[in-house]
C-alpha atoms as a PDB file:
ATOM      1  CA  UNK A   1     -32.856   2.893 -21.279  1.00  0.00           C
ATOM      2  CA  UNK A   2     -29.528   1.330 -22.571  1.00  0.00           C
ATOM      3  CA  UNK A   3     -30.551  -2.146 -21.800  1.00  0.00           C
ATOM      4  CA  UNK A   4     -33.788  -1.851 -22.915  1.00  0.00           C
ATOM      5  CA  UNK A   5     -32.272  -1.357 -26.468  1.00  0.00           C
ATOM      6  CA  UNK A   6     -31.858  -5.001 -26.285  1.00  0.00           C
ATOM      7  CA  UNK A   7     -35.773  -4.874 -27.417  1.00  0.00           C
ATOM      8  CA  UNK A   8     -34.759  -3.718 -30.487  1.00  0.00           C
ATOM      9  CA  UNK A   9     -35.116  -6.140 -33.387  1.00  0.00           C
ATOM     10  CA  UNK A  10     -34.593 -10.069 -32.553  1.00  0.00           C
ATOM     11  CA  UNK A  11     -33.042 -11.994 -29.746  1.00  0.00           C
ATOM     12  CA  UNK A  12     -33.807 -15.421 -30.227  1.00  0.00           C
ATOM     13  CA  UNK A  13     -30.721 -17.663 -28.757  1.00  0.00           C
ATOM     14  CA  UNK A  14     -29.548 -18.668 -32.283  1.00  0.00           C
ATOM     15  CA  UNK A  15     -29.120 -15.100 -33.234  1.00  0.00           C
ATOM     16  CA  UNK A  16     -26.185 -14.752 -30.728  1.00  0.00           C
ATOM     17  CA  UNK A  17     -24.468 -17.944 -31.630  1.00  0.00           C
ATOM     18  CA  UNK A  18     -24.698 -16.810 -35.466  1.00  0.00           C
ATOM     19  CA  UNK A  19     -23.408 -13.320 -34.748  1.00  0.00           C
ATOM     20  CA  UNK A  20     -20.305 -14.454 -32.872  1.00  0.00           C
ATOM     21  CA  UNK A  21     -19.345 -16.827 -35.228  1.00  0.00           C
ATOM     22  CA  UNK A  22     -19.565 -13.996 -38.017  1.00  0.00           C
ATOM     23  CA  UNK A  23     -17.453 -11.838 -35.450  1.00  0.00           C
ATOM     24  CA  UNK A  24     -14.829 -14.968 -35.142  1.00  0.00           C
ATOM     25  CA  UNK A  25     -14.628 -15.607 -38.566  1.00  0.00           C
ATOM     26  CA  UNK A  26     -14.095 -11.477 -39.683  1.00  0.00           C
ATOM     27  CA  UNK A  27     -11.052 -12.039 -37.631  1.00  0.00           C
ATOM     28  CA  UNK A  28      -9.705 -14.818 -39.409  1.00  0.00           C
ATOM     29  CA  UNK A  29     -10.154 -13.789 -43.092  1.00  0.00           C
ATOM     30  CA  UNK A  30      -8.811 -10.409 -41.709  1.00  0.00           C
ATOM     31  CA  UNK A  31      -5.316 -11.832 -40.683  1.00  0.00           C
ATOM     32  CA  UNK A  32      -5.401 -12.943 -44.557  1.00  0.00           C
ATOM     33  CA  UNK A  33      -2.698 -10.289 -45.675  1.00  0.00           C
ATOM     34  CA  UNK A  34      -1.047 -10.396 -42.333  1.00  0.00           C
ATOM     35  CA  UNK A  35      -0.214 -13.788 -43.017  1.00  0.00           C
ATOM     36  CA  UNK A  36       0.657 -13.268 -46.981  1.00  0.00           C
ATOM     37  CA  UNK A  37       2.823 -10.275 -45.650  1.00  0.00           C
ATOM     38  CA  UNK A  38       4.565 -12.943 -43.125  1.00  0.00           C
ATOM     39  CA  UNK A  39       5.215 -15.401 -46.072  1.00  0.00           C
ATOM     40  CA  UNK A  40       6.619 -12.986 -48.112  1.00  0.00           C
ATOM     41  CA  UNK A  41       9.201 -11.458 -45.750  1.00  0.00           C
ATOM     42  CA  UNK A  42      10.037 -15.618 -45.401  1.00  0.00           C
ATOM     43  CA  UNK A  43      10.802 -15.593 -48.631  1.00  0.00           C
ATOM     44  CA  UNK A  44      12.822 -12.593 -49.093  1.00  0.00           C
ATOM     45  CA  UNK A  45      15.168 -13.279 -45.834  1.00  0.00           C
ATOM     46  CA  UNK A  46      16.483 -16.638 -46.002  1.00  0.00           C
ATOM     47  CA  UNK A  47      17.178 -15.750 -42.145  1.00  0.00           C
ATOM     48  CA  UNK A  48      13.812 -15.997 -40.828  1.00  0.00           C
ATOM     49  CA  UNK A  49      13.496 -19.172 -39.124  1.00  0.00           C
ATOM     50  CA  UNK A  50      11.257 -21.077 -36.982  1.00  0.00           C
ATOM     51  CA  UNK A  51      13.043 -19.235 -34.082  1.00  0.00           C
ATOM     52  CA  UNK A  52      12.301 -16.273 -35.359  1.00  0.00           C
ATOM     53  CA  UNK A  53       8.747 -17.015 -35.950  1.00  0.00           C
ATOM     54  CA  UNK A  54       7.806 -18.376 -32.811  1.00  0.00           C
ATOM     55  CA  UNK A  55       9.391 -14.897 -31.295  1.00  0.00           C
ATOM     56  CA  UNK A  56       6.964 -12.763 -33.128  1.00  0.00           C
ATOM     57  CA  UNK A  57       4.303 -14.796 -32.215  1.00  0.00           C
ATOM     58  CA  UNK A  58       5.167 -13.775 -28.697  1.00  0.00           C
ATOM     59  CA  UNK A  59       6.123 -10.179 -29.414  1.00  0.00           C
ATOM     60  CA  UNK A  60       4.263  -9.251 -32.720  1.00  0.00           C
ATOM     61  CA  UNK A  61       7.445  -7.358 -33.053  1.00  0.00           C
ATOM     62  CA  UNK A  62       7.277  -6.553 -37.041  1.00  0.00           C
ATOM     63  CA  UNK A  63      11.200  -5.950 -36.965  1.00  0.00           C
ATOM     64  CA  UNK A  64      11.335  -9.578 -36.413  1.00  0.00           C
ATOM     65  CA  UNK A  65      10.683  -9.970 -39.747  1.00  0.00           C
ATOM     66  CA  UNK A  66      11.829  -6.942 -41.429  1.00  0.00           C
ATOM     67  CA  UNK A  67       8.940  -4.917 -41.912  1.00  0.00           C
ATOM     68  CA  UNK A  68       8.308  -0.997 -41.167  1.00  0.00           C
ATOM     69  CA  UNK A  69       6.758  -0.868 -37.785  1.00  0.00           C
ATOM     70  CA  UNK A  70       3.524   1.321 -39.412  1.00  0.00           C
ATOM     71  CA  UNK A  71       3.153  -1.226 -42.204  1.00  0.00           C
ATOM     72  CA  UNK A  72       2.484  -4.273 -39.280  1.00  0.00           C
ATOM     73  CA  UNK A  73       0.016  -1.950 -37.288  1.00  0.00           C
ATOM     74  CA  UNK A  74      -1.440  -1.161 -40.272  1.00  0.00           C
ATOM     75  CA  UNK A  75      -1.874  -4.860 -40.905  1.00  0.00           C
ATOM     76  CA  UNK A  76      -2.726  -5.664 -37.568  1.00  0.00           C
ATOM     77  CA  UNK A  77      -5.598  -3.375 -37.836  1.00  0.00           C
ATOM     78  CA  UNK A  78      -6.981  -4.949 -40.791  1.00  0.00           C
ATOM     79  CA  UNK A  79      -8.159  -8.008 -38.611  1.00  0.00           C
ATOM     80  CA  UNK A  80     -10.673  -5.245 -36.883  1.00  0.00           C
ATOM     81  CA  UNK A  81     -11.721  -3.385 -40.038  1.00  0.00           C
ATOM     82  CA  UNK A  82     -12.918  -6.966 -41.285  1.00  0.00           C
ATOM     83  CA  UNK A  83     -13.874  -8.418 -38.287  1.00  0.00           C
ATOM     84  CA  UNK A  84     -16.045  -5.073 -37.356  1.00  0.00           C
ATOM     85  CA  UNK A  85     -17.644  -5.637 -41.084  1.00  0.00           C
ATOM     86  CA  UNK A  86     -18.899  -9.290 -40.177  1.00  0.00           C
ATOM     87  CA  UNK A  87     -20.133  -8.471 -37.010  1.00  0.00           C
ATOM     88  CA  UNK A  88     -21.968  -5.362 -37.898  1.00  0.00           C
ATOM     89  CA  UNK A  89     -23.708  -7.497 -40.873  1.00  0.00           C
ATOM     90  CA  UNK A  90     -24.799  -9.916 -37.789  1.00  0.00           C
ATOM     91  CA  UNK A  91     -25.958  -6.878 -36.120  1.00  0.00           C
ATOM     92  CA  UNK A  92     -28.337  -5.450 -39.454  1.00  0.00           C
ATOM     93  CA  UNK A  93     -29.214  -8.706 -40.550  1.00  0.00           C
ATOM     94  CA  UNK A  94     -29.101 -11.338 -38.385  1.00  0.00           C
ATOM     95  CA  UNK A  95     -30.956  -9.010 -34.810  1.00  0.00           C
ATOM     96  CA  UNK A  96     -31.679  -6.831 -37.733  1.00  0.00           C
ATOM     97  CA  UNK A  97     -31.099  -4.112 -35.026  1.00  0.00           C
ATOM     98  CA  UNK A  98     -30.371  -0.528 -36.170  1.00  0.00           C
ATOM     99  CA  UNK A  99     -26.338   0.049 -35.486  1.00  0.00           C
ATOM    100  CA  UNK A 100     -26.852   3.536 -33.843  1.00  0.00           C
ATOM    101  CA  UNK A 101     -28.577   1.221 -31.179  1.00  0.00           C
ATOM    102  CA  UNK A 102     -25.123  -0.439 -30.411  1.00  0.00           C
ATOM    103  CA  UNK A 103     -23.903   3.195 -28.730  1.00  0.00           C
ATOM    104  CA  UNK A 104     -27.137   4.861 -27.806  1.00  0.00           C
ATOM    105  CA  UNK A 105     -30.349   5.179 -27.019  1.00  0.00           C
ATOM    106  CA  UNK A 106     -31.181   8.495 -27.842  1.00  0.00           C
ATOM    107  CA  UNK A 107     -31.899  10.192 -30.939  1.00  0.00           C
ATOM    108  CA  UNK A 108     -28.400  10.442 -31.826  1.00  0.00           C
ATOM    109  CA  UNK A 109     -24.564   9.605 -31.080  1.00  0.00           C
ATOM    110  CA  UNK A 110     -23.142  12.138 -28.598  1.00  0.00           C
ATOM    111  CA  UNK A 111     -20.030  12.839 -29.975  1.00  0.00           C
ATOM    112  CA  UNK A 112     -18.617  15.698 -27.866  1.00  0.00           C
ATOM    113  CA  UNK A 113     -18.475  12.720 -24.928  1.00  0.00           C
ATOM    114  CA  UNK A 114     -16.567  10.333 -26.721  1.00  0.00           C
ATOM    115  CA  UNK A 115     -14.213  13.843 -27.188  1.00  0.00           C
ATOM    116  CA  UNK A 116     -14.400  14.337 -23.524  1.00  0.00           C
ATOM    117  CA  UNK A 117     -13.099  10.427 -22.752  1.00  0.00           C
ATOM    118  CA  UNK A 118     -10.679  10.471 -25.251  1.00  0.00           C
ATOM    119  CA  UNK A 119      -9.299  14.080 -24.094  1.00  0.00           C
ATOM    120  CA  UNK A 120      -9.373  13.570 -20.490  1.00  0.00           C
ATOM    121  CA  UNK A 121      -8.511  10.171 -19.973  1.00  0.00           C
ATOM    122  CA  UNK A 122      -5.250  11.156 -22.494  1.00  0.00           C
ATOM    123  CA  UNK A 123      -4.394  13.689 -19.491  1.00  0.00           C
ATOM    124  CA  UNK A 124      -4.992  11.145 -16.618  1.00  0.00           C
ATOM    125  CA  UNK A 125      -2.518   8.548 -18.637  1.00  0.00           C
ATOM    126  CA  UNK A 126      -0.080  11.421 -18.951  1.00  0.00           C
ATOM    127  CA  UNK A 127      -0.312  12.540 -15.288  1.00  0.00           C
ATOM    128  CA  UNK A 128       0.245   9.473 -14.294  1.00  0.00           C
ATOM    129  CA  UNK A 129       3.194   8.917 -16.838  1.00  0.00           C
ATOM    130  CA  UNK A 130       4.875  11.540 -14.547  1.00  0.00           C
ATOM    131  CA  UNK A 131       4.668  10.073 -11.542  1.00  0.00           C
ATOM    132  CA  UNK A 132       6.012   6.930 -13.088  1.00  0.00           C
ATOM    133  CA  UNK A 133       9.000   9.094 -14.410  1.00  0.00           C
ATOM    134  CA  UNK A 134       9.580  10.378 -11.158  1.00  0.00           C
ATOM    135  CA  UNK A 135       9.828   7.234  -9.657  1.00  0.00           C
ATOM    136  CA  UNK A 136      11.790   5.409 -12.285  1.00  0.00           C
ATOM    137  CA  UNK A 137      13.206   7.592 -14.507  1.00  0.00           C
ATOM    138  CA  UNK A 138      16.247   5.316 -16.293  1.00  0.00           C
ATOM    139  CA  UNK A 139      13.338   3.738 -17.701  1.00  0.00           C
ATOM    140  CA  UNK A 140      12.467   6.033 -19.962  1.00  0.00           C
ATOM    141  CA  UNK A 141      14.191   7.467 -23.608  1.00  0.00           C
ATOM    142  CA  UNK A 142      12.853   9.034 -26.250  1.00  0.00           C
ATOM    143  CA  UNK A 143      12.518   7.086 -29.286  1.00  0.00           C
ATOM    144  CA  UNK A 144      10.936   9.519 -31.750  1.00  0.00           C
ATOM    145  CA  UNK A 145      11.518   9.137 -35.699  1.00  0.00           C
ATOM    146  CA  UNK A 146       9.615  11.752 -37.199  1.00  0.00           C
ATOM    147  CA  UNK A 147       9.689  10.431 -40.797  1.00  0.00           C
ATOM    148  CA  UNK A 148       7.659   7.850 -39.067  1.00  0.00           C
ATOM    149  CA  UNK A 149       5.437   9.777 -36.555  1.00  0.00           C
ATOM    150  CA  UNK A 150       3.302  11.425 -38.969  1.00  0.00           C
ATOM    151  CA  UNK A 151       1.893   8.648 -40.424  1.00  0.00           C
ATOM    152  CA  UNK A 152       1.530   6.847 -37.059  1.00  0.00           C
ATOM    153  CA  UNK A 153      -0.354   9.647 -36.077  1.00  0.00           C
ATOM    154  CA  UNK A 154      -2.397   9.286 -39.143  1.00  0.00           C
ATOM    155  CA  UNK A 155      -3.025   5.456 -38.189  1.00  0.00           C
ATOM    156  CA  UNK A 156      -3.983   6.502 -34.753  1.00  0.00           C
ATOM    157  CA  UNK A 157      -6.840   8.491 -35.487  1.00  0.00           C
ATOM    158  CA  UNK A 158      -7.964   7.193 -38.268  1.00  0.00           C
ATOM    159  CA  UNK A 159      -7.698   3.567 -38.199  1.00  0.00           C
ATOM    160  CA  UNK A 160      -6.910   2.559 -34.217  1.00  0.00           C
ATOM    161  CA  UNK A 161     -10.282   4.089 -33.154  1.00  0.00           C
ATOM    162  CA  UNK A 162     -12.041   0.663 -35.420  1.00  0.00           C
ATOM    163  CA  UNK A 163     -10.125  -1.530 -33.395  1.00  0.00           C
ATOM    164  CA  UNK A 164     -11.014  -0.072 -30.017  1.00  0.00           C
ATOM    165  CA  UNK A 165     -14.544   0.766 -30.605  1.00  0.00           C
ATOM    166  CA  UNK A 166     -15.295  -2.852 -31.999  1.00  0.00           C
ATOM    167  CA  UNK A 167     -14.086  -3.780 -28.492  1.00  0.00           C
ATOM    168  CA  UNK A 168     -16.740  -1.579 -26.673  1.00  0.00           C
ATOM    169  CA  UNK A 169     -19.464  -2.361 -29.250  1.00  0.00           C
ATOM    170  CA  UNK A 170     -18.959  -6.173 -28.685  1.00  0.00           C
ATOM    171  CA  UNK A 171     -18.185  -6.613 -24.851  1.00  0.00           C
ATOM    172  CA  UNK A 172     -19.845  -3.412 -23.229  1.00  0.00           C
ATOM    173  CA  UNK A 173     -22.686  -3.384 -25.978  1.00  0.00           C
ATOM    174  CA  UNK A 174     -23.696  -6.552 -27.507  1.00  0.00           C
ATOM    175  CA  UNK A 175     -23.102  -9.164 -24.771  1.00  0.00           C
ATOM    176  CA  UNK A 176     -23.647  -6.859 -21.981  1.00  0.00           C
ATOM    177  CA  UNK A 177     -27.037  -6.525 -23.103  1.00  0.00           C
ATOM    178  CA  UNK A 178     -27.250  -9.554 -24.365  1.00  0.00           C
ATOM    179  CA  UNK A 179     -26.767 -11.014 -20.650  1.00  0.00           C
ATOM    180  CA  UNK A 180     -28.940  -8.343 -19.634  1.00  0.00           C
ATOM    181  CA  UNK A 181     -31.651 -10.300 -21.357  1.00  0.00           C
ATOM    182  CA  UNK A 182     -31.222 -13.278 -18.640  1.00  0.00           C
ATOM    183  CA  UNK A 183     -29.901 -11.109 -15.711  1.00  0.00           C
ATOM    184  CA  UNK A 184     -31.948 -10.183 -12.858  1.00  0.00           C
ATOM    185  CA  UNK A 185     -29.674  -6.979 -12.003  1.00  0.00           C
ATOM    186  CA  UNK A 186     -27.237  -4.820 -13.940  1.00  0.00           C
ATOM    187  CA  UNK A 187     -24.114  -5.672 -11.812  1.00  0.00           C
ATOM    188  CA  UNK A 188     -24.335  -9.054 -13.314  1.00  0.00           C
ATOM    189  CA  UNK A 189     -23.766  -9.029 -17.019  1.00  0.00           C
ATOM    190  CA  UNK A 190     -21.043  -5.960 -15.526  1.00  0.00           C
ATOM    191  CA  UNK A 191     -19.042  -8.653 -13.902  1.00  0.00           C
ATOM    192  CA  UNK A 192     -19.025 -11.084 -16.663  1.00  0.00           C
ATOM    193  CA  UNK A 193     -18.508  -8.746 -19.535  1.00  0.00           C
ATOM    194  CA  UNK A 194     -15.177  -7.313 -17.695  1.00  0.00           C
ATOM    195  CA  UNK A 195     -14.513 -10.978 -16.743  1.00  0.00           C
ATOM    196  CA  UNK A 196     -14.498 -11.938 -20.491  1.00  0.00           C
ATOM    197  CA  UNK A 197     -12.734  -9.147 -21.400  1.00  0.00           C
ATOM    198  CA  UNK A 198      -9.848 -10.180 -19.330  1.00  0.00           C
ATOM    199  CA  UNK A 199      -9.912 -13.867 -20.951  1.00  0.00           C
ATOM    200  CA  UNK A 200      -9.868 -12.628 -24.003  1.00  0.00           C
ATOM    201  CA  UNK A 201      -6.801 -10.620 -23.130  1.00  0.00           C
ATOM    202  CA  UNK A 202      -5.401 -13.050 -21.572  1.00  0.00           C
ATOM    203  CA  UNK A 203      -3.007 -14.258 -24.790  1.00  0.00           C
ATOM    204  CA  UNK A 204      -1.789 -10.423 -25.071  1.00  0.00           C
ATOM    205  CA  UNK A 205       2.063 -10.444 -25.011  1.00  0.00           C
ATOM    206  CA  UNK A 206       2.251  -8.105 -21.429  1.00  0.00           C
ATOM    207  CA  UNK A 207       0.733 -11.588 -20.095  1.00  0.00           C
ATOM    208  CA  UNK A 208       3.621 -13.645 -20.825  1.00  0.00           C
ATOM    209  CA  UNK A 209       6.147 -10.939 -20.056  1.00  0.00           C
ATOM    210  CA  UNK A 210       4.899  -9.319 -16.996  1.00  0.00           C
ATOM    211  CA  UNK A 211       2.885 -12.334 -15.474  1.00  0.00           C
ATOM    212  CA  UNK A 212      -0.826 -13.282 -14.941  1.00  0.00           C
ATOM    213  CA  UNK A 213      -2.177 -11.485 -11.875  1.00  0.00           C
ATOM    214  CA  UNK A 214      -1.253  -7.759 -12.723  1.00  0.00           C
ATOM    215  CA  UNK A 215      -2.105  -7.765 -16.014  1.00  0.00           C
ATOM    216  CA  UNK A 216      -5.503  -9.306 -15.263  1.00  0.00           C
ATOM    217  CA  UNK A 217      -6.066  -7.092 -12.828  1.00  0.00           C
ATOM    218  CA  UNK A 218      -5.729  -4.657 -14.966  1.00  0.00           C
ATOM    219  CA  UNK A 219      -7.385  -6.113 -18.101  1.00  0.00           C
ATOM    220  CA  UNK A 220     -10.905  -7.242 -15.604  1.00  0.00           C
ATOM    221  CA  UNK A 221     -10.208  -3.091 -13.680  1.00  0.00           C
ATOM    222  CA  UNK A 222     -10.498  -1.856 -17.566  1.00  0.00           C
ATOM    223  CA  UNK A 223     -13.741  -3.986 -18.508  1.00  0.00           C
ATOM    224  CA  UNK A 224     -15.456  -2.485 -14.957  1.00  0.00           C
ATOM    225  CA  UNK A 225     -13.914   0.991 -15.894  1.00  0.00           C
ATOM    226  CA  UNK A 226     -15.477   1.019 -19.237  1.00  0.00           C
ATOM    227  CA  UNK A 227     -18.623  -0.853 -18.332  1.00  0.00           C
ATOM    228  CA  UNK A 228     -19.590   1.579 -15.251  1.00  0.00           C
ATOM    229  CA  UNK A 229     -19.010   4.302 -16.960  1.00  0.00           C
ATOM    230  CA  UNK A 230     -21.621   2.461 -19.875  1.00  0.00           C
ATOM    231  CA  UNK A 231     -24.210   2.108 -17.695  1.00  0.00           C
ATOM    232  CA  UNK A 232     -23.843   5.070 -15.092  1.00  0.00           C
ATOM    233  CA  UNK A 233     -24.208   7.200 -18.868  1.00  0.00           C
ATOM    234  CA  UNK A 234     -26.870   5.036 -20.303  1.00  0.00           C
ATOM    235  CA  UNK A 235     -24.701   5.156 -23.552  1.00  0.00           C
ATOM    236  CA  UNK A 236     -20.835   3.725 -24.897  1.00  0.00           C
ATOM    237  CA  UNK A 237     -19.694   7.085 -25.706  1.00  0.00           C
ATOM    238  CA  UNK A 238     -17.611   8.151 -22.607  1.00  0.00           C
ATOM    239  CA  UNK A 239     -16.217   4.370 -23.016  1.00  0.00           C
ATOM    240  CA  UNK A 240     -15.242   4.513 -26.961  1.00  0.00           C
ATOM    241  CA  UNK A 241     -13.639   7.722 -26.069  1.00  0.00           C
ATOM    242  CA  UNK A 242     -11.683   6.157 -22.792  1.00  0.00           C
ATOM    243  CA  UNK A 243     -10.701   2.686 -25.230  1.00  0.00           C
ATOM    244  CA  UNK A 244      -9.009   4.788 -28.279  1.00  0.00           C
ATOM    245  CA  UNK A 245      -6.973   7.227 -25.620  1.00  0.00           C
ATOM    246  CA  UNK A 246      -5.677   4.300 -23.907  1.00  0.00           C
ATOM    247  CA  UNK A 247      -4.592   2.334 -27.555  1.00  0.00           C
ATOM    248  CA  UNK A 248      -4.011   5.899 -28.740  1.00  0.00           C
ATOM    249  CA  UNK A 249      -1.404   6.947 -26.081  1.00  0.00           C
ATOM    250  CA  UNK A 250       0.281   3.455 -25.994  1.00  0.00           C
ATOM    251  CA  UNK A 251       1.171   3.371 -29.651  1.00  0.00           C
ATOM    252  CA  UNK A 252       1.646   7.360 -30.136  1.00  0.00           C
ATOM    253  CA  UNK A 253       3.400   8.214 -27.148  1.00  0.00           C
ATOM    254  CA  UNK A 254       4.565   5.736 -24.456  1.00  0.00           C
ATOM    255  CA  UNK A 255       5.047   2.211 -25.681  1.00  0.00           C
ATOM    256  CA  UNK A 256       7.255  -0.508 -24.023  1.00  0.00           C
ATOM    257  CA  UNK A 257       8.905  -3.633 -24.225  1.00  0.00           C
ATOM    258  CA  UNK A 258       6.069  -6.887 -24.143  1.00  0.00           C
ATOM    259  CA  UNK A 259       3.320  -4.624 -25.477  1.00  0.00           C
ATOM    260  CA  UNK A 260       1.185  -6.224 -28.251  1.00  0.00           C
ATOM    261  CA  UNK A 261       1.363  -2.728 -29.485  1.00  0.00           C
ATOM    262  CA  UNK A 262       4.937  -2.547 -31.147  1.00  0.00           C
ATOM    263  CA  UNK A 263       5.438   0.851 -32.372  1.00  0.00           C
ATOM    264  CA  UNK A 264       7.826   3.663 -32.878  1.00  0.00           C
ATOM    265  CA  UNK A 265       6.056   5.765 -30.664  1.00  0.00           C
ATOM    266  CA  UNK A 266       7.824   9.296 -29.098  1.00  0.00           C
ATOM    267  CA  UNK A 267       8.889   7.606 -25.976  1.00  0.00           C
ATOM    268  CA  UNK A 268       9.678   4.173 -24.926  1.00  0.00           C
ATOM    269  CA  UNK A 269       9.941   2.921 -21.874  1.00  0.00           C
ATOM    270  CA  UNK A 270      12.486  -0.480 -21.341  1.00  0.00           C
ATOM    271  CA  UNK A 271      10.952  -1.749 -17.792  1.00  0.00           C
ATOM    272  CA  UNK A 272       7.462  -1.665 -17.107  1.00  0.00           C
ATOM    273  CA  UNK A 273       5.611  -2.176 -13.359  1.00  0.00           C
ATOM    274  CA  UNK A 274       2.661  -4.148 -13.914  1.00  0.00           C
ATOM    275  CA  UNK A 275       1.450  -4.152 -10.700  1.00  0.00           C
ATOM    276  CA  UNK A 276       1.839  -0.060 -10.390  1.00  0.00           C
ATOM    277  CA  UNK A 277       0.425   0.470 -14.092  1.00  0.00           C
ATOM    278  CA  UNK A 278      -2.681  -1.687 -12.727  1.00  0.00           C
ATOM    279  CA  UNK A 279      -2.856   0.864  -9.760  1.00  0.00           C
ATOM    280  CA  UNK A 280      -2.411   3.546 -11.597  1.00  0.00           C
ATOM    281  CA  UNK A 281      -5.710   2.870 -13.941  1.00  0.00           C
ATOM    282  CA  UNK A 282      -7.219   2.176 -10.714  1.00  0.00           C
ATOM    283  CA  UNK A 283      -6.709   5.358  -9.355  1.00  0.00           C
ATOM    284  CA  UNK A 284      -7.192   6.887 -12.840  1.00  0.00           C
ATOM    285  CA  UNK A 285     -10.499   5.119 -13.154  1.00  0.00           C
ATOM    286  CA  UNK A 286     -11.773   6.851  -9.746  1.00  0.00           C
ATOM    287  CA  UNK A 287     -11.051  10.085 -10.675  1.00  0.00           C
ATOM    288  CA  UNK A 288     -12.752  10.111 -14.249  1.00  0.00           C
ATOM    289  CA  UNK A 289     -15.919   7.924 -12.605  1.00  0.00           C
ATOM    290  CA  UNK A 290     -15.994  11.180 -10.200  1.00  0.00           C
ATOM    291  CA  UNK A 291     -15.482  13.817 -12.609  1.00  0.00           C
ATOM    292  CA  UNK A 292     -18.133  12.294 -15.130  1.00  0.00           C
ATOM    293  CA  UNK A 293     -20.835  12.319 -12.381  1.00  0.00           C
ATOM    294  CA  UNK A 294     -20.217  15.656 -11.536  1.00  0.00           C
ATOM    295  CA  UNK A 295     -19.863  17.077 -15.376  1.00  0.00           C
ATOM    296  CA  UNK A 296     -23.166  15.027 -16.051  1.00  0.00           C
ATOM    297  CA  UNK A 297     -25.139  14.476 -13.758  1.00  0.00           C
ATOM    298  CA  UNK A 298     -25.211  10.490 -12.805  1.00  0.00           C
ATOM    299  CA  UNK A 299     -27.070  10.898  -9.758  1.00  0.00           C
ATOM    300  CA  UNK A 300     -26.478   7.562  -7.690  1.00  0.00           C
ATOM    301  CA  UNK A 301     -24.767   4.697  -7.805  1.00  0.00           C
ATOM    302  CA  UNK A 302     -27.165   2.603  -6.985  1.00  0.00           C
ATOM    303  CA  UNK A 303     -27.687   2.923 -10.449  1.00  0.00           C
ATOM    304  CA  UNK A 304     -25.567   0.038 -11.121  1.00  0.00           C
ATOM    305  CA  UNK A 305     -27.284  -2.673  -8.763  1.00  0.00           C
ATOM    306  CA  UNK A 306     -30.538  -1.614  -9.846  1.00  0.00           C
ATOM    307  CA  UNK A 307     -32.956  -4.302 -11.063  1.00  0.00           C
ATOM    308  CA  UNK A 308     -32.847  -5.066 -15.113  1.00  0.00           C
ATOM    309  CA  UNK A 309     -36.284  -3.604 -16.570  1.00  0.00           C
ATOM    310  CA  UNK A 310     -36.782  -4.602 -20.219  1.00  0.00           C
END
């Protein structure tokens, strides 16, 4: 049932190029006040450089240039609020496709599963937080501010949530199906969705810091995560849950030096283990693949090399 969806409205090749270009160019009128706000902290500290620059560029580090940490993420967040607007009028009137279609295809949006990802996969990241503690606890300090936490927390659940589920409506929705429409089987347009997921991750600060091989491993282990869990559900809400825990937790609770998420979050860790924090949403992954098929009923997973039937 989820990729026949695709049926609904139009699908002509055009359609796709049109959409995506909407969907590019949201993003760049959205970095609009991100880049007034940059000009204007230029002008008010004569000590912002080209140095200086070119290091939040790598870091998008909004001390860099003397900002409040909420005000950046705030204006970080803007570039998805506008760039979900553009690609959502692509979506009505370009495939003039209904946008409950994007998540479902069922009567309605399922809501108490997208509570069940986000809730569940927030205890996974914290059980597996503790092992990480265990192992290398110097790493770790708590970095709480409280005048700041409440309104992060406000940010986190009101605003994050945009970001992350225009992710999951664009790579595990709209071009999933969309290669669906050309794919024999549904293991297909699985690989390449959490292949391009991974490119497009691929100029996120952890890259530079930590390297190229563990953090693609565990941007492409994310896109197959999120896009098994898609298609073994016949429906993105277990996945827009799953996205906004993992943003959630890493700006709330646990952020770290090299994330493109620079926050004051509770805790903060100084060293980070790609390689084991690709592991760990490995093993993470597993255990909320198993505990979704048993809680509703996936039956086989054959279901995800089964033949494309639109």
């Amino acid at each position: 049932m989820y990729f026949k969806q695709v049926k609904d409205g139009e699908n002509e090749w055009w359609m796709y190029i049109v959409t995506m270009f909407l969907l590019s160019l949201g993003y760049g009128v959205g970095q609009y006040p991100l880049v007034w706000a940059q000009s204007s902290a230029i002008d008010k500290h004569p000590d912002i450089g080209t140095a200086q620059l070119e290091e939040f560029g790598r870091r998008m580090d909004f001390s860099i240039l003397h900002m409040d940490s909420n005000v950046g993420l705030l204006l970080l967040f803007t570039i998805f609020i506008v760039a979900m607007a553009f690609f959502l009028f692509g979506i009505r009137y370009v495939h003039h496709k209904s946008i409950k279609g994007l998540i479902t295809p069922r009567s309605r949006i399922n809501w108490p599963k997208v509570l069940f990802g986000l809730v569940v996969w927030l205890l996974l990241l914290a059980i597996f937080e503790g092992v990480s503690y265990f192992l290398n606890p110097d790493d770790y300090f708590i970095n709480v501010q409280w005048s700041k936490v409440f309104w992060l927390l406000l940010i986190c659940l009101a605003i994050l949530p945009i970001q992350t589920t225009l992710e999951e409506l664009v790579f595990r929705s709209y071009l999933m199906k969309g290669f669906g429409l050309v794919s024999a089987y549904k293991w297909i347009p699985l690989v390449l969705t959490s292949l391009l997921f991974g490119l497009v991750h691929g100029t996120n600060p952890e890259v530079a810091k930590y390297g190229v091989m563990p953090m693609q491993l565990y941007y492409v282990s994310a896109g197959l995560l999120l896009g098994i869990m898609t298609i073994m559900d016949d429906g993105l809400e277990l996945a827009i849950g799953v996205h906004a825990a993992t943003n959630i937790y890493g700006a709330l609770f646990m952020s770290y030096e090299g994330s493109v998420l620079q926050t004051d979050s509770i805790w903060r860790m100084t060293e980070v283990n790609a390689w084991l924090m690709a592991i760990f949403l490995i093993i993470s992954g597993v255990i909320f693949l198993l505990l979704s098929k048993k809680m509703f009923d996936w039956g086989s997973w054959s279901k995800l090399t089964e033949r494309i039937e639109l």
